[in-house]
C-alpha atoms as a PDB file:
ATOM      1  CA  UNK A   1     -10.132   5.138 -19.635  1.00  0.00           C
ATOM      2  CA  UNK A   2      -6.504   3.286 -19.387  1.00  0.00           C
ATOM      3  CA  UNK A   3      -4.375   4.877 -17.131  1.00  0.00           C
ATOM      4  CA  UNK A   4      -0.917   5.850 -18.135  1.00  0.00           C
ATOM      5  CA  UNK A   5       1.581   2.682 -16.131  1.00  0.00           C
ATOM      6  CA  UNK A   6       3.326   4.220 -13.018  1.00  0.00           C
ATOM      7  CA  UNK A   7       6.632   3.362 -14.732  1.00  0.00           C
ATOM      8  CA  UNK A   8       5.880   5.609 -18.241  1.00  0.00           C
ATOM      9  CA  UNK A   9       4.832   8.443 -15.738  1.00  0.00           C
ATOM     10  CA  UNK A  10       7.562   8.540 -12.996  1.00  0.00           C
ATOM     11  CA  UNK A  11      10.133  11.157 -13.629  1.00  0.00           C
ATOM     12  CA  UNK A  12      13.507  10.939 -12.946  1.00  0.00           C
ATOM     13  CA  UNK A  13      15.167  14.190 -12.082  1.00  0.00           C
ATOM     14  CA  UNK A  14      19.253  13.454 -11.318  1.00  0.00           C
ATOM     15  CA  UNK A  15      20.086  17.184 -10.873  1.00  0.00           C
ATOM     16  CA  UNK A  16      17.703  17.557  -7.814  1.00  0.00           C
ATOM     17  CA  UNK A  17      18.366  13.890  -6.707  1.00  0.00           C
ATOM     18  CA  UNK A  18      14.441  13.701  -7.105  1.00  0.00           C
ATOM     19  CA  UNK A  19      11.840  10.961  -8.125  1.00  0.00           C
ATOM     20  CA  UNK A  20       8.689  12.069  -9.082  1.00  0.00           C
ATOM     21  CA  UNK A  21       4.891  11.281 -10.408  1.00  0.00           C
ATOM     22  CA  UNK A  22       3.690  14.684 -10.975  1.00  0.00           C
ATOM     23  CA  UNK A  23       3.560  16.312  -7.399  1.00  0.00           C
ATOM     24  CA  UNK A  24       4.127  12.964  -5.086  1.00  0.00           C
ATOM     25  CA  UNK A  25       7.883  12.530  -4.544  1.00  0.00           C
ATOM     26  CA  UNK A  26       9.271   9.041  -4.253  1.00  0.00           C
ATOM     27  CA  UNK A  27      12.440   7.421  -3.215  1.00  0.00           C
ATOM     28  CA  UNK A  28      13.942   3.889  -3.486  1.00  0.00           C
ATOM     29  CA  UNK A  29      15.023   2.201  -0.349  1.00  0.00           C
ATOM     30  CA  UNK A  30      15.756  -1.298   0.131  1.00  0.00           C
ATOM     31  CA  UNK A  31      13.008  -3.198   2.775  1.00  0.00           C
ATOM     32  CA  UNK A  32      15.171  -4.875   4.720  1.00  0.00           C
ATOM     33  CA  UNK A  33      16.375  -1.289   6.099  1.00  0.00           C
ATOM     34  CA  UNK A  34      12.982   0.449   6.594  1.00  0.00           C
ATOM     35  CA  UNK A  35      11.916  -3.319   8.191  1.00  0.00           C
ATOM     36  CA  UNK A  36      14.764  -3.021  10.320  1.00  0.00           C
ATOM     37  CA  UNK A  37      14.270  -0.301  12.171  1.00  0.00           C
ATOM     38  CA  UNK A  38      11.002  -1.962  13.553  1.00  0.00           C
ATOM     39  CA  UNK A  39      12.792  -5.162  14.217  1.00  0.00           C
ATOM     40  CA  UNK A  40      14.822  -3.106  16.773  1.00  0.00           C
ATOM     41  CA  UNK A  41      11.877  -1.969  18.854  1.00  0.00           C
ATOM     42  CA  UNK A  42      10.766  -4.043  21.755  1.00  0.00           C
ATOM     43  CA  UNK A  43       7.026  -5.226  20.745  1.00  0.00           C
ATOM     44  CA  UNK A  44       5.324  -2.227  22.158  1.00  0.00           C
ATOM     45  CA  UNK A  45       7.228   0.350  20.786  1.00  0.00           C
ATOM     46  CA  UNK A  46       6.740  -1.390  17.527  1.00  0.00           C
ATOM     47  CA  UNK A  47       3.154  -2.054  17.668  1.00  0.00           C
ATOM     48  CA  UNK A  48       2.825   1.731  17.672  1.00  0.00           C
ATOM     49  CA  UNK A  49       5.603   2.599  15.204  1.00  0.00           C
ATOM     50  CA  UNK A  50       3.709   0.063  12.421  1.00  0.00           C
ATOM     51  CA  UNK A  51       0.343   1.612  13.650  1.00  0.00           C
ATOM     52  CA  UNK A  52       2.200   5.190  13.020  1.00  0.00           C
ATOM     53  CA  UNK A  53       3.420   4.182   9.777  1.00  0.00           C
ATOM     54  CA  UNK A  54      -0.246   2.528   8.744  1.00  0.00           C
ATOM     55  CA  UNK A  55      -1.556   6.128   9.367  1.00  0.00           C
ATOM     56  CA  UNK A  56       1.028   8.135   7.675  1.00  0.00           C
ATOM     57  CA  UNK A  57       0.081   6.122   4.841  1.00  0.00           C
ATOM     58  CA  UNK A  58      -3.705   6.149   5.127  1.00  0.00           C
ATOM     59  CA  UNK A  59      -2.896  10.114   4.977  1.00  0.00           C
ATOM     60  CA  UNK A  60      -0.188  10.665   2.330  1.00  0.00           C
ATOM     61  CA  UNK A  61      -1.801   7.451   0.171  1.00  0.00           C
ATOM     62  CA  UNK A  62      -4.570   9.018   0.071  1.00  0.00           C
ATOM     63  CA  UNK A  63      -3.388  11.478  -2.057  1.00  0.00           C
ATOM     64  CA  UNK A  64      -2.412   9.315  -4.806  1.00  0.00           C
ATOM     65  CA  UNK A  65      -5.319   6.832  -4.444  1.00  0.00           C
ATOM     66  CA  UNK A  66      -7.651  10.653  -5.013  1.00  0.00           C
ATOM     67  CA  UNK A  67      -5.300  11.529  -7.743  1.00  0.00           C
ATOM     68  CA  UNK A  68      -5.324   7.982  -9.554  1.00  0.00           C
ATOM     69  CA  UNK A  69      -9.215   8.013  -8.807  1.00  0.00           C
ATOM     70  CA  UNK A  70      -9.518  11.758 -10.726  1.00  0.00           C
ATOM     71  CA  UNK A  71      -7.542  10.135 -13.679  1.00  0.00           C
ATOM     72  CA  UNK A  72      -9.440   7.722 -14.191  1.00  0.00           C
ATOM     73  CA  UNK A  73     -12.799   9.534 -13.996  1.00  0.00           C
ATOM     74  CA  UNK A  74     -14.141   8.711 -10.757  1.00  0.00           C
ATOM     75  CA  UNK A  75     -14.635   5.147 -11.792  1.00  0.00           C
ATOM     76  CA  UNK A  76     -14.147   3.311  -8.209  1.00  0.00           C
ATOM     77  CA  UNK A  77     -13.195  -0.284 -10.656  1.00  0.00           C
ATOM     78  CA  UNK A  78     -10.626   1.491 -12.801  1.00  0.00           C
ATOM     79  CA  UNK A  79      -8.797   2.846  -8.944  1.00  0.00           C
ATOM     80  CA  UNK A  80      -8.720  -0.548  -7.967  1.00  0.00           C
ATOM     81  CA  UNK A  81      -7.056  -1.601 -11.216  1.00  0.00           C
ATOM     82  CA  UNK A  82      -4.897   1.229 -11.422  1.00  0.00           C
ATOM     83  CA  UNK A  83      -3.649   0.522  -7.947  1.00  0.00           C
ATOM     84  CA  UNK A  84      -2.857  -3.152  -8.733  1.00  0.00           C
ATOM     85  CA  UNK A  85      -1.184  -2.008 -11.873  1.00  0.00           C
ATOM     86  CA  UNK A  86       0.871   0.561 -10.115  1.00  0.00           C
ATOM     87  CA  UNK A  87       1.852  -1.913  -6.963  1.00  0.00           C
ATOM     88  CA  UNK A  88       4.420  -3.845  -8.647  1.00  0.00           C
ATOM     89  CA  UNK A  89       6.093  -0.782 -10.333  1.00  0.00           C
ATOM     90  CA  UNK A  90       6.509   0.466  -6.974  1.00  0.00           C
ATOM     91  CA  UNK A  91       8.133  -2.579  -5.789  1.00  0.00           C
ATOM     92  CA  UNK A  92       5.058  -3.174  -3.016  1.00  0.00           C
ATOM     93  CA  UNK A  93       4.549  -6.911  -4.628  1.00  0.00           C
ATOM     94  CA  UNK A  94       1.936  -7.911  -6.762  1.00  0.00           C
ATOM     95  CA  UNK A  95      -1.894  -7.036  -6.024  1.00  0.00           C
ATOM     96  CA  UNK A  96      -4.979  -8.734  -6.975  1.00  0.00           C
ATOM     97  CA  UNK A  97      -8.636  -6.992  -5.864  1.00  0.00           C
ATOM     98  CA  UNK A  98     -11.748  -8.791  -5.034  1.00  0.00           C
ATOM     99  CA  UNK A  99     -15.031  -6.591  -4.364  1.00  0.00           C
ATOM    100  CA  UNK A 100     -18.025  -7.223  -3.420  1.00  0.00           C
ATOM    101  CA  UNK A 101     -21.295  -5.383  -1.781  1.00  0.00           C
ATOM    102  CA  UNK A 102     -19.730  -5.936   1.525  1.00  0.00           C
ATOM    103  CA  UNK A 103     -15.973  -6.383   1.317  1.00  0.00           C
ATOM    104  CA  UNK A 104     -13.063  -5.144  -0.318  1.00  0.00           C
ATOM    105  CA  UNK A 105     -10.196  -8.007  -0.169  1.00  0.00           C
ATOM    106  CA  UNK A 106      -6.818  -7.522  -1.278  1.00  0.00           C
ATOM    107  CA  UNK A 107      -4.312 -10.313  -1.757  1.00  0.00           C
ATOM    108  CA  UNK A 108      -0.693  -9.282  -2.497  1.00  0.00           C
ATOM    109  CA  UNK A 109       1.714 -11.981  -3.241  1.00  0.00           C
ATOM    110  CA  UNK A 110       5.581 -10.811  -2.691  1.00  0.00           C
ATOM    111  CA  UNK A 111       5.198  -7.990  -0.110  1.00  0.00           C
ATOM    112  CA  UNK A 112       8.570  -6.129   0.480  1.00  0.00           C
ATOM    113  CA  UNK A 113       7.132  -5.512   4.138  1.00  0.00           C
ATOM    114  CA  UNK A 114       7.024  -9.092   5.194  1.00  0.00           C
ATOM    115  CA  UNK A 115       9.953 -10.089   2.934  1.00  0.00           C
ATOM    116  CA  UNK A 116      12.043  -7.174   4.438  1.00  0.00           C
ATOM    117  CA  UNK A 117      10.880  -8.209   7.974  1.00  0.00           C
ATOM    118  CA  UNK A 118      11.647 -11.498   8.015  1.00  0.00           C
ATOM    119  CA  UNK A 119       9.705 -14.227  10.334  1.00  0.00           C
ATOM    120  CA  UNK A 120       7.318 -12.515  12.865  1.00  0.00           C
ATOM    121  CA  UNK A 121       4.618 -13.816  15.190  1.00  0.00           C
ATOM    122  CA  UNK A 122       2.700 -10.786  14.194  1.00  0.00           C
ATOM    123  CA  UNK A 123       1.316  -9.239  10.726  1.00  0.00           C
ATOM    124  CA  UNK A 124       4.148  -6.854   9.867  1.00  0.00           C
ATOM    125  CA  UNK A 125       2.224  -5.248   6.841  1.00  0.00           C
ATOM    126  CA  UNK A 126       0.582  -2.017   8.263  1.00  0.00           C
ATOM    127  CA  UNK A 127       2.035   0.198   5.188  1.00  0.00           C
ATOM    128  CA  UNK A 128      -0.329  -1.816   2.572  1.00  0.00           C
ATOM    129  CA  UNK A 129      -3.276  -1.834   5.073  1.00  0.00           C
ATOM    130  CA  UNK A 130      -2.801   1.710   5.107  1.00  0.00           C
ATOM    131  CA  UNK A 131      -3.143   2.002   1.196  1.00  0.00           C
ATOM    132  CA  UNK A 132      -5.788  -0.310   1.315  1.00  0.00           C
ATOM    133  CA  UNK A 133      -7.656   1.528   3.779  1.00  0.00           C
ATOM    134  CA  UNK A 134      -6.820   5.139   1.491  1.00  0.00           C
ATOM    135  CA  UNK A 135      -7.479   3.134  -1.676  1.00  0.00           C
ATOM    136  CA  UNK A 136     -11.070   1.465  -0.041  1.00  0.00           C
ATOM    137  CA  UNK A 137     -11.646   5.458   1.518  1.00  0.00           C
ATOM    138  CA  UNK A 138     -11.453   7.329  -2.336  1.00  0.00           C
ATOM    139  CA  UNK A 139     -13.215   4.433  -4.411  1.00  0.00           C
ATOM    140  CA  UNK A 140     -16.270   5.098  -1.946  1.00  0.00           C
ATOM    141  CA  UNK A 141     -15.886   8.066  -0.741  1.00  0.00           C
ATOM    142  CA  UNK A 142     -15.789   7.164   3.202  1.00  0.00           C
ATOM    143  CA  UNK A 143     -13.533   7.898   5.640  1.00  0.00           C
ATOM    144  CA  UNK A 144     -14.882   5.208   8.226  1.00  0.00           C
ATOM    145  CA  UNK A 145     -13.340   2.414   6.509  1.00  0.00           C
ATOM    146  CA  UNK A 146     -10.262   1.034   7.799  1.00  0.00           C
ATOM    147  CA  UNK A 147      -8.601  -2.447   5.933  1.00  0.00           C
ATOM    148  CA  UNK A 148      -7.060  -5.019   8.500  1.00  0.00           C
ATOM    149  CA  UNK A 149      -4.495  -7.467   7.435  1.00  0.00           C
ATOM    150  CA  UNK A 150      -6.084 -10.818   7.780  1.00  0.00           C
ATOM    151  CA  UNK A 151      -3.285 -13.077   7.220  1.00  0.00           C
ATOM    152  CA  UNK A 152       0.936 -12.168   6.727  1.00  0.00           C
ATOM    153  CA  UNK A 153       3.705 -14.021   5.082  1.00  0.00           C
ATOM    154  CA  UNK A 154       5.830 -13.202   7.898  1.00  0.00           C
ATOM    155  CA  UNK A 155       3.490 -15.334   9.996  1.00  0.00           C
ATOM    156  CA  UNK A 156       4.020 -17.761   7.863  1.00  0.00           C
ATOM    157  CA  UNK A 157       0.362 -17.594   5.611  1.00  0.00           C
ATOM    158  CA  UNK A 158       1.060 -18.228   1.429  1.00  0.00           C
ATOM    159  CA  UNK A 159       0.181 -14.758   0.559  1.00  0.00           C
ATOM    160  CA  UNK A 160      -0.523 -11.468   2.516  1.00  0.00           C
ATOM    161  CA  UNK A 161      -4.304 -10.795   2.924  1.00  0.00           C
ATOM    162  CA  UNK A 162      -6.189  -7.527   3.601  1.00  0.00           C
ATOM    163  CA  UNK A 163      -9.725  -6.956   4.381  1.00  0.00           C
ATOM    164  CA  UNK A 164     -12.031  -3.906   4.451  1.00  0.00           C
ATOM    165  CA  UNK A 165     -15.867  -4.682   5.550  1.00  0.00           C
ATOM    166  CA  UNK A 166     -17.504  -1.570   3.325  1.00  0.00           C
END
């Protein structure tokens, strides 16, 4: 089963000032000023305000990664790919899966996170570890899993990396 793109399916609604794919409102908002709130924390308070943010997503991406699962039939491979597909519409960079028995892996190449954050001794990604953790959570249907980012563009790495031992 092909999933319909994110793009074809997003709805535009300019009377209600609303942005919508189905019941999951949306809104566009350049990185650099969601990044830059967390640039002016002092490290702990941002530590815990990415860690905040990684769990609002876990919760609320969740949604959409059961939703996207449910279109596509339950099929765990056609989430992944309809993840990766949607990503880029979204403006969250481009994603590639890997799988196997033991380990979901996620590169994404272009993350607005890291882009909008700017040069960091830490991994500044927590919003896709927390899809990646919802994403790894509905294709298996556990909620022990938690993805990590292994390796950040804002700390300087090629490409930002995410892993998930399932």
């Amino acid at each position: 089963m092909t999933a319909t793109p994110f793009r074809e399916r997003i709805a535009f609604d300019s009377a209600n000032g609303e942005i919508s794919d189905e019941s999951r409102r949306y809104m566009l908002m350049r990185p650099e000023a969601l990044m830059g709130l967390f640039q002016r924390l002092d490290e702990g308070s941002r530590l815990k305000a990415l860690d905040a943010l990684k769990a609002s997503v876990i919760e609320m991406g969740g949604d959409s990664a059961r939703a996207y699962r449910a279109h596509g039939g339950g099929d765990p491979t056609a989430l992944l790919a309809t993840v990766a597909a949607t990503a880029p519409d979204l403006g969250w960079g481009n994603w590639e899966f890997n799988r196997s028995k033991t380990r979901l892996e996620l590169k994404v190449r272009n993350s607005p996170f890291a882009t909008g954050y700017g040069v960091s001794p830490h991994p500044v990604c927590h919003a896709i570890s927390g899809m990646a953790t919802a994403v790894a959570r509905a294709a298996l249907g556990r909620d022990d899993i938690v993805a990590k980012e292994a390796a950040c563009v804002a700390c300087g790495a090629p490409s930002c990396m995410f892993e998930a031992d399932l």
